[in-house]
C-alpha atoms as a PDB file:
ATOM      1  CA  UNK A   1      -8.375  -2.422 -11.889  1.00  0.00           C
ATOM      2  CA  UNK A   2      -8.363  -2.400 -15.430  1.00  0.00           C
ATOM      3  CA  UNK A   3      -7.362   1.298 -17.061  1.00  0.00           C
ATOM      4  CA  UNK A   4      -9.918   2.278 -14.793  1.00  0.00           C
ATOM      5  CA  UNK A   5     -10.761   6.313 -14.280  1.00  0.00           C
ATOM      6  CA  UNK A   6     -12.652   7.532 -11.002  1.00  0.00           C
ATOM      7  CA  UNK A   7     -13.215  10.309  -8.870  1.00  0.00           C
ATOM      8  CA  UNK A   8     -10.186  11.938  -7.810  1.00  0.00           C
ATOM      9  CA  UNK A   9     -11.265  13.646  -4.891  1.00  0.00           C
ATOM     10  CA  UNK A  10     -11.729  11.849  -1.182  1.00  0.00           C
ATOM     11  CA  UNK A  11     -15.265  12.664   0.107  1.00  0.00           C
ATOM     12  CA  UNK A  12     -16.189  13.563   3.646  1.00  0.00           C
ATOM     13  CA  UNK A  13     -17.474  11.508   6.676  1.00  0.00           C
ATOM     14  CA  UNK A  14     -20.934  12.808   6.101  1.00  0.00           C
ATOM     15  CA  UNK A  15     -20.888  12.065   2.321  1.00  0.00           C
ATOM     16  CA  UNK A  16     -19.373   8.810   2.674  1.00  0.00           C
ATOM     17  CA  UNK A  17     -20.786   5.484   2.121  1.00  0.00           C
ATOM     18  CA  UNK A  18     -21.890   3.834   5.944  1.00  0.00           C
ATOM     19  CA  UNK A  19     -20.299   0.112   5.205  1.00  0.00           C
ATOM     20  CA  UNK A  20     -21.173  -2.460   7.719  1.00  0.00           C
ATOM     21  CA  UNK A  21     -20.528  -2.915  10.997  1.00  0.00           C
ATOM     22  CA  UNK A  22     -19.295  -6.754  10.457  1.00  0.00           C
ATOM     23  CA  UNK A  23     -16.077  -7.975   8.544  1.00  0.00           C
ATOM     24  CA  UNK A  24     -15.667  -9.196   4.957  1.00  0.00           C
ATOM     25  CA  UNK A  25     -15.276 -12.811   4.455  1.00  0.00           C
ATOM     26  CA  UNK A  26     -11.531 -12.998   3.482  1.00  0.00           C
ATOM     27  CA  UNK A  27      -8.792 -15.978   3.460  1.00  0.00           C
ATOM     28  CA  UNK A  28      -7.743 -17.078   6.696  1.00  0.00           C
ATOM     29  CA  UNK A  29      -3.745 -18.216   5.224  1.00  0.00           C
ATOM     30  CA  UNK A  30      -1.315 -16.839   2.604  1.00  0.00           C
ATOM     31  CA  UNK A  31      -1.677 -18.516  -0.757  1.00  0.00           C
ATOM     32  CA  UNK A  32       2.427 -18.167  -1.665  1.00  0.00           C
ATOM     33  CA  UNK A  33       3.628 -18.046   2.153  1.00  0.00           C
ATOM     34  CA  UNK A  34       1.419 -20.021   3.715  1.00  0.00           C
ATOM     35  CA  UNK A  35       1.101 -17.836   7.139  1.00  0.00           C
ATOM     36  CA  UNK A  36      -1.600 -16.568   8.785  1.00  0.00           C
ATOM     37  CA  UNK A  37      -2.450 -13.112   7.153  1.00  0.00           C
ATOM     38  CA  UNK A  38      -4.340 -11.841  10.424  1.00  0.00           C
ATOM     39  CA  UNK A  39      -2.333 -12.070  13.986  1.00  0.00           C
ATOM     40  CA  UNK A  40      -0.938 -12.310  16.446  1.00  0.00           C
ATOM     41  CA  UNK A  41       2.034 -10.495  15.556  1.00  0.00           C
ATOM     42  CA  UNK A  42       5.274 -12.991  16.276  1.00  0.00           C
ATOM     43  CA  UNK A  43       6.887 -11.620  18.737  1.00  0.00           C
ATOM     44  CA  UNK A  44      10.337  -9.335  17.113  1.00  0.00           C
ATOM     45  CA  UNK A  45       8.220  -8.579  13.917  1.00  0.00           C
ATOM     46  CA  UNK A  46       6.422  -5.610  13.614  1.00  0.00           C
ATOM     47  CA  UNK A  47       4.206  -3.713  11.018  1.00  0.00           C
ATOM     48  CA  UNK A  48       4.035  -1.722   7.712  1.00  0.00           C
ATOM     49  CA  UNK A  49       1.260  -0.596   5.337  1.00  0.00           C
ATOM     50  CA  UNK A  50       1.762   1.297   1.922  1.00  0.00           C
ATOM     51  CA  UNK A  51      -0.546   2.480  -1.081  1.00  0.00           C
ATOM     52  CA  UNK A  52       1.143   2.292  -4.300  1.00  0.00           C
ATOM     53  CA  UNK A  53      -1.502   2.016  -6.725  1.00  0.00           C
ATOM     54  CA  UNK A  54      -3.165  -1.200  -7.807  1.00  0.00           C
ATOM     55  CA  UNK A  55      -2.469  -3.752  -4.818  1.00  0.00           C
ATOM     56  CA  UNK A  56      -1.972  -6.811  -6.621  1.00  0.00           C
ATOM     57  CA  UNK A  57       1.023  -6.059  -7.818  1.00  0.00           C
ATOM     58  CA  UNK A  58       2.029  -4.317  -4.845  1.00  0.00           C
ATOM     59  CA  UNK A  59       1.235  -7.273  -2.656  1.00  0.00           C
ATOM     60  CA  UNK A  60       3.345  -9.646  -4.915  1.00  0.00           C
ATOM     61  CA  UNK A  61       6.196  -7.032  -4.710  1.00  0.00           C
ATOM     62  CA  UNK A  62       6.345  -7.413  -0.702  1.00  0.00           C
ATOM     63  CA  UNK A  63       5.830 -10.949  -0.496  1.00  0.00           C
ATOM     64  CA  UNK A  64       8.762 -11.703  -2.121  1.00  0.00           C
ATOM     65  CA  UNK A  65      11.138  -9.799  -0.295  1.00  0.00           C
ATOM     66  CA  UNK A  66      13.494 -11.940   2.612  1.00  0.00           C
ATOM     67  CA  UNK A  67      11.891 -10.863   5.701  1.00  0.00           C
ATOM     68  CA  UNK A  68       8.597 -10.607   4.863  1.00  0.00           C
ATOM     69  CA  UNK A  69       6.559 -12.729   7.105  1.00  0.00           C
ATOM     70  CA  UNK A  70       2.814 -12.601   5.510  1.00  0.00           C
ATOM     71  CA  UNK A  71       1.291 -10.078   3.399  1.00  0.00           C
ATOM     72  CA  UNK A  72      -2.958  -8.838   2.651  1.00  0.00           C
ATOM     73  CA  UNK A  73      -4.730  -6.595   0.929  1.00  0.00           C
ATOM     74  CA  UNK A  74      -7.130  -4.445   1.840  1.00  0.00           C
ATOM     75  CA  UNK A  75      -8.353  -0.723   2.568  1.00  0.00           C
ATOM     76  CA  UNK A  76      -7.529   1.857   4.814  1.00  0.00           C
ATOM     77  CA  UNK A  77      -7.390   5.964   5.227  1.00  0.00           C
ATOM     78  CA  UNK A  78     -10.860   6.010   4.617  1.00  0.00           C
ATOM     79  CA  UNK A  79     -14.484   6.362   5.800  1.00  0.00           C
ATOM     80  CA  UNK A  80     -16.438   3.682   5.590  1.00  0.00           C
ATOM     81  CA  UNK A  81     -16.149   0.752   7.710  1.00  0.00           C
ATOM     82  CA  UNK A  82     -15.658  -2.978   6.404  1.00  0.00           C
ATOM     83  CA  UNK A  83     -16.335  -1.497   2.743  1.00  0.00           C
ATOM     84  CA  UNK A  84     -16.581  -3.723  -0.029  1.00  0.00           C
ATOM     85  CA  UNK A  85     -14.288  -3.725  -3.488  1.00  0.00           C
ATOM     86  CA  UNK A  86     -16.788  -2.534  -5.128  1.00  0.00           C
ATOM     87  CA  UNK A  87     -18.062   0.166  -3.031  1.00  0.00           C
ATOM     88  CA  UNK A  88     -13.847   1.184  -2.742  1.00  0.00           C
ATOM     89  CA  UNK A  89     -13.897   1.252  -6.979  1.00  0.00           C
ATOM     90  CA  UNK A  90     -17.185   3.829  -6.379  1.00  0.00           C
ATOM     91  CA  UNK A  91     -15.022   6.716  -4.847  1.00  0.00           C
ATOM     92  CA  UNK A  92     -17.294   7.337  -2.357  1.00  0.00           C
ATOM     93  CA  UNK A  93     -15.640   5.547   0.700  1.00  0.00           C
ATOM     94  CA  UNK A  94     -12.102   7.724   0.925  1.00  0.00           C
ATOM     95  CA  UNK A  95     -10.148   4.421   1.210  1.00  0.00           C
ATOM     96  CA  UNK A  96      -6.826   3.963  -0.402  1.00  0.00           C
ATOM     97  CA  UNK A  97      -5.910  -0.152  -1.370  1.00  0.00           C
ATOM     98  CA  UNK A  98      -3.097  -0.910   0.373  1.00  0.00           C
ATOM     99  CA  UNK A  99      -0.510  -3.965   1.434  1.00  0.00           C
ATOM    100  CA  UNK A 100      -0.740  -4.916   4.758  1.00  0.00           C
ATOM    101  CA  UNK A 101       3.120  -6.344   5.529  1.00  0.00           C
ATOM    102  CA  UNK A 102       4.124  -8.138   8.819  1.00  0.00           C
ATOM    103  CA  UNK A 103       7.986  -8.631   8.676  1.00  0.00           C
ATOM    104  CA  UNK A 104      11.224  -9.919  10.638  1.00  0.00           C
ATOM    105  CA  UNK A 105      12.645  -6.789  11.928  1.00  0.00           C
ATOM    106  CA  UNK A 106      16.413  -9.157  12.551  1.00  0.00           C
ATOM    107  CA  UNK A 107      16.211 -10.200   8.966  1.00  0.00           C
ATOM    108  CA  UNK A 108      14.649  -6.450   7.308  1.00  0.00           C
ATOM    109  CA  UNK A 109      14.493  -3.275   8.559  1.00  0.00           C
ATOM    110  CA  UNK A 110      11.766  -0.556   7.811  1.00  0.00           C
ATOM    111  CA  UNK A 111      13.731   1.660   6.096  1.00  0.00           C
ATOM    112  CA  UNK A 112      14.570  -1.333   3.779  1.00  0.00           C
ATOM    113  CA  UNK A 113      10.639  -1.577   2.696  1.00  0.00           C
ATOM    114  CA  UNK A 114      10.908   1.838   2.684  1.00  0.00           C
ATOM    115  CA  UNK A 115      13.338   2.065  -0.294  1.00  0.00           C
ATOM    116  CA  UNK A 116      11.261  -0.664  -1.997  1.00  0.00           C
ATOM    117  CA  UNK A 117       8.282   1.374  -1.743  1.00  0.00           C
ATOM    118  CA  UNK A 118       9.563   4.509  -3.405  1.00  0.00           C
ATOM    119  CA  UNK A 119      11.200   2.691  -6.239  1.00  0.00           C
ATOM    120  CA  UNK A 120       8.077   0.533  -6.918  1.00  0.00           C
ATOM    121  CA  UNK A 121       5.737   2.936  -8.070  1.00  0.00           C
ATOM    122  CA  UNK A 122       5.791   6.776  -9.359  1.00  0.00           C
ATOM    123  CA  UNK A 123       5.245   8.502  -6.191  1.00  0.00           C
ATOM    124  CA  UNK A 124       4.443  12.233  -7.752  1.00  0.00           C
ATOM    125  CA  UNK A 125       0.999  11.003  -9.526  1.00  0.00           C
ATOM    126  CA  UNK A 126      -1.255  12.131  -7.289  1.00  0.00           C
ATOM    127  CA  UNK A 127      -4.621  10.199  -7.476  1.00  0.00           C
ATOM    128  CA  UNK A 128      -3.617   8.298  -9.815  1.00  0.00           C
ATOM    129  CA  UNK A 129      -0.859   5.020 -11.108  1.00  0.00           C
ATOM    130  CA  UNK A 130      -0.415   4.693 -14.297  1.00  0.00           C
ATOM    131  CA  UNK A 131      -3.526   4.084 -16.279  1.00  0.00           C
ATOM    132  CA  UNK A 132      -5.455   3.391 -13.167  1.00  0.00           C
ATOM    133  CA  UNK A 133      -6.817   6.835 -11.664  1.00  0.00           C
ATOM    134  CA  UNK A 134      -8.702   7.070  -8.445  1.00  0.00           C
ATOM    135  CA  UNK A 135      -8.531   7.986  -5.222  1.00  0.00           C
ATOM    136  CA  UNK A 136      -7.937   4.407  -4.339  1.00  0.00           C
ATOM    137  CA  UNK A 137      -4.466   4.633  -6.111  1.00  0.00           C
ATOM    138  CA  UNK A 138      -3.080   6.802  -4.222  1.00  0.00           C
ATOM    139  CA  UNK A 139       0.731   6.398  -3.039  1.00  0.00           C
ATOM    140  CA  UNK A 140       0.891   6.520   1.115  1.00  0.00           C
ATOM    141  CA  UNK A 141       3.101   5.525   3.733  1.00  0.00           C
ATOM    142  CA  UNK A 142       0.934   4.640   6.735  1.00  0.00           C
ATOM    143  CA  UNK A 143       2.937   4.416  10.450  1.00  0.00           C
ATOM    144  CA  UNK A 144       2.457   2.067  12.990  1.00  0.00           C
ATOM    145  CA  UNK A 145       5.230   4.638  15.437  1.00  0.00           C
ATOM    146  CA  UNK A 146       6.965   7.491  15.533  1.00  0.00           C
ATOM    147  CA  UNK A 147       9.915   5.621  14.255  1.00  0.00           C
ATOM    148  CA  UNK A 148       8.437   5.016  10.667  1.00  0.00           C
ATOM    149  CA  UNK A 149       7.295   8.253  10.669  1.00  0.00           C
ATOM    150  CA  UNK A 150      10.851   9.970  10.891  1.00  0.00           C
ATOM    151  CA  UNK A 151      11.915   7.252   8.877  1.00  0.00           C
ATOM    152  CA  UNK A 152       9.359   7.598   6.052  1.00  0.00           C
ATOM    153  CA  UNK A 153       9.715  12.081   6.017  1.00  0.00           C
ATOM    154  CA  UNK A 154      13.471  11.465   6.281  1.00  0.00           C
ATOM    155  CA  UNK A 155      13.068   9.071   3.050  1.00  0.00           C
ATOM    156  CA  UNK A 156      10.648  10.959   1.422  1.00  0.00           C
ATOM    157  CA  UNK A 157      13.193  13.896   1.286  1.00  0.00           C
ATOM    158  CA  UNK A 158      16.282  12.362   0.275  1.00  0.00           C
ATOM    159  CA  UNK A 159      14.164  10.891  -2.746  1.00  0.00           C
ATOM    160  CA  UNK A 160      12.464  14.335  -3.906  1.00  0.00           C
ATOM    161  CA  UNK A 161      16.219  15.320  -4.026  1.00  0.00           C
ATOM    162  CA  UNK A 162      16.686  12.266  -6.411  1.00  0.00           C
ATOM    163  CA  UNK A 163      13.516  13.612  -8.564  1.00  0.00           C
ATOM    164  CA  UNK A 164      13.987  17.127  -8.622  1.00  0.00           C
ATOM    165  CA  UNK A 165      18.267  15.854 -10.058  1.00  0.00           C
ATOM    166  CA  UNK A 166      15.938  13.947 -12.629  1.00  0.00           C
ATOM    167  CA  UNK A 167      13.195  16.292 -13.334  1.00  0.00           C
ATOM    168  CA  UNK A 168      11.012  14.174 -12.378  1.00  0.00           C
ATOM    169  CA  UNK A 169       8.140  15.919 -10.227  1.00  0.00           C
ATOM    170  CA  UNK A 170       6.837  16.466  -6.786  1.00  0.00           C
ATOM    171  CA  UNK A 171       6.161  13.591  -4.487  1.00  0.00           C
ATOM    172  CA  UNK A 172       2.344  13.285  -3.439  1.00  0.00           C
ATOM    173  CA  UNK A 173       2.360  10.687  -1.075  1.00  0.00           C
ATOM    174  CA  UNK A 174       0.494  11.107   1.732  1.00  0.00           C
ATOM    175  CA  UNK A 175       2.239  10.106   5.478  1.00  0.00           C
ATOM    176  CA  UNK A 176      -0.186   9.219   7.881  1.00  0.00           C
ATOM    177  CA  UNK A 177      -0.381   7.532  11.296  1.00  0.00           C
ATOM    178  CA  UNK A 178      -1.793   3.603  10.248  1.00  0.00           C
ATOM    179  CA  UNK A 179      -5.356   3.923   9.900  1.00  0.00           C
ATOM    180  CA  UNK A 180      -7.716   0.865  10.685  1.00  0.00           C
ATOM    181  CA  UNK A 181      -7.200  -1.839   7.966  1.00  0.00           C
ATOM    182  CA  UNK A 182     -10.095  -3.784   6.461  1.00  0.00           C
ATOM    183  CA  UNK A 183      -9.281  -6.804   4.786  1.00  0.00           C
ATOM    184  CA  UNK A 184      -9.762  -7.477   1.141  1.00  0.00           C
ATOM    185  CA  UNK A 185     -12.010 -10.459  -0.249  1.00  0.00           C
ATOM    186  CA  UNK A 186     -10.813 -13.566  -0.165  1.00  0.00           C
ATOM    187  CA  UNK A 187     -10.219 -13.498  -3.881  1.00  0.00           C
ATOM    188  CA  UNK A 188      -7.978 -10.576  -3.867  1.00  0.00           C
ATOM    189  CA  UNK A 189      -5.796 -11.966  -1.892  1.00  0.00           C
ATOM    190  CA  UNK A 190      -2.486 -12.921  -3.381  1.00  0.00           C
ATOM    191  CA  UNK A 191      -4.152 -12.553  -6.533  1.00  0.00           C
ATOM    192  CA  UNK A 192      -1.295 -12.454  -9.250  1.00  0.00           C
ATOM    193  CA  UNK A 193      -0.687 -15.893  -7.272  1.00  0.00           C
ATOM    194  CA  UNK A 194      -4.029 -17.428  -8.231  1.00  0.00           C
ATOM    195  CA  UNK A 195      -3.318 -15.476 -11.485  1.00  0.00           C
ATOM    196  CA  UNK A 196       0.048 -15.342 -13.361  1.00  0.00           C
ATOM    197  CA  UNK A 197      -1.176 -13.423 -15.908  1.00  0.00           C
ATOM    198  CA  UNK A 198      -3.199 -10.937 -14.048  1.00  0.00           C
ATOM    199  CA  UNK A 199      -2.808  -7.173 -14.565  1.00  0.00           C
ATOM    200  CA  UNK A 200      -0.333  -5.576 -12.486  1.00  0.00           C
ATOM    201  CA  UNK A 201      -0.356  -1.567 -13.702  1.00  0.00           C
ATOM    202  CA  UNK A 202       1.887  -0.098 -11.139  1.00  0.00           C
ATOM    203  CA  UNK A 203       5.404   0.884 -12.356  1.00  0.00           C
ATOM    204  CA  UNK A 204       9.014   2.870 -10.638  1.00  0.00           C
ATOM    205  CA  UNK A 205      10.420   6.098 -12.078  1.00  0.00           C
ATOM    206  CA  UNK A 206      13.874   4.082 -12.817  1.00  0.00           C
ATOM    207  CA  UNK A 207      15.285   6.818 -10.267  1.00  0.00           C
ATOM    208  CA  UNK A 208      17.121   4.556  -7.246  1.00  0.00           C
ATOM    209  CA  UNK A 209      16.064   5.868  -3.513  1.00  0.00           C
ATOM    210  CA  UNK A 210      18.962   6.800  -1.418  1.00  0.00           C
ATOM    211  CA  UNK A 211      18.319   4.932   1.576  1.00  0.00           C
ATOM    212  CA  UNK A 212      21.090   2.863   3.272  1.00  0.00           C
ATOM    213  CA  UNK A 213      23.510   4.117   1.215  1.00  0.00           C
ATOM    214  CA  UNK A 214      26.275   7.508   1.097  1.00  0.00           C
ATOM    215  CA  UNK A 215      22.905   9.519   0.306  1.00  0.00           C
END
């Protein structure tokens, strides 16, 4: 995580690593919420999962929001099953880190996370946020329904309007239907938490997304 530079291109399912075909010890309760961070879902909450680069700071982002239920770490929109951080920070597994987000749908609404998630990181860097390049820093919106996914195309094209005002570039972010997600180690979890003065690399464009408002 730190100013790290790694492959920028997602290998195949045949060049992939093969992971393991059991789960990686991880916590079993939130460190700042203190909630279960795997199920069962409450019932009137539902799902989200985004990429924005580095997920520490991405996880500490979501858990503060009103709403939010329980947050976790982990990878997803890759190859290898139940892969380990380190095998992730080797390039050769396809996964993205990402924030797994459980969340109160009377209290916050998708689209809600949704503005949060385009004006938390730089969404037009490709493989890459900030110093941290990889294809494990990649930004992506990941959809548990057809719901988020209008939601997240709709919001993904008022906020290119935004950039292209600004000059600011062409969104990369890949959209995808929610991919299996493997849970981080125990020690990622929550980590700016555990530790305050962790690094945290990710960083907005300063350009305000136009969602819930006279776009």
């Amino acid at each position: 995580m730190f100013f790290t530079k790694r492959p920028v291109e997602i290998p195949n399912s045949k060049n992939a690593l093969p992971g393991r075909d059991y789960e990686i010890e991880t916590a079993s309760k939130h460190f700042v919420l203190n909630t279960p961070i795997k199920g069962p879902l409450p019932e009137g909450f539902a799902e989200a999962m985004f990429g924005m680069g580095c997920f520490w700071g991405v996880e500490r982002i979501f858990w503060n929001i009103e709403g939010v239920w329980t947050t976790a770490v982990g990878y997803a929109a890759g190859h290898t099953p139940n892969a380990t951080y380190e095998e992730v920070c080797s390039g050769m597994t396809g996964h993205n880190e990402v924030v797994y987000v459980v969340f109160d749908k009377s209290i916050i609404s998708f689209e809600s996370l949704l503005k949060v998630f385009w004006e938390g990181h730089n969404p037009t860097q490709g493989m890459r946020q900030g110093n941290d390049q990889g294809t494990q820093y990649r930004s992506g919106i990941y959809c548990y329904d057809v719901d988020q996914r209008m939601a997240s195309f709709a919001s993904k094209n008022l906020y290119q309007q935004r950039l292209d005002l600004n000059n600011i570039g062409t969104i990369t972010s890949e959209i995808l239907d929610a991919p299996e997600f493997f849970y981080a180690e125990t020690y990622h979890q929550q980590y700016l938490a555990k530790n305050p003065d962790g690094y945290c690399g990710i960083g907005g464009t300063g350009i305000s997304c136009p969602i819930g408002v006279d776009a």
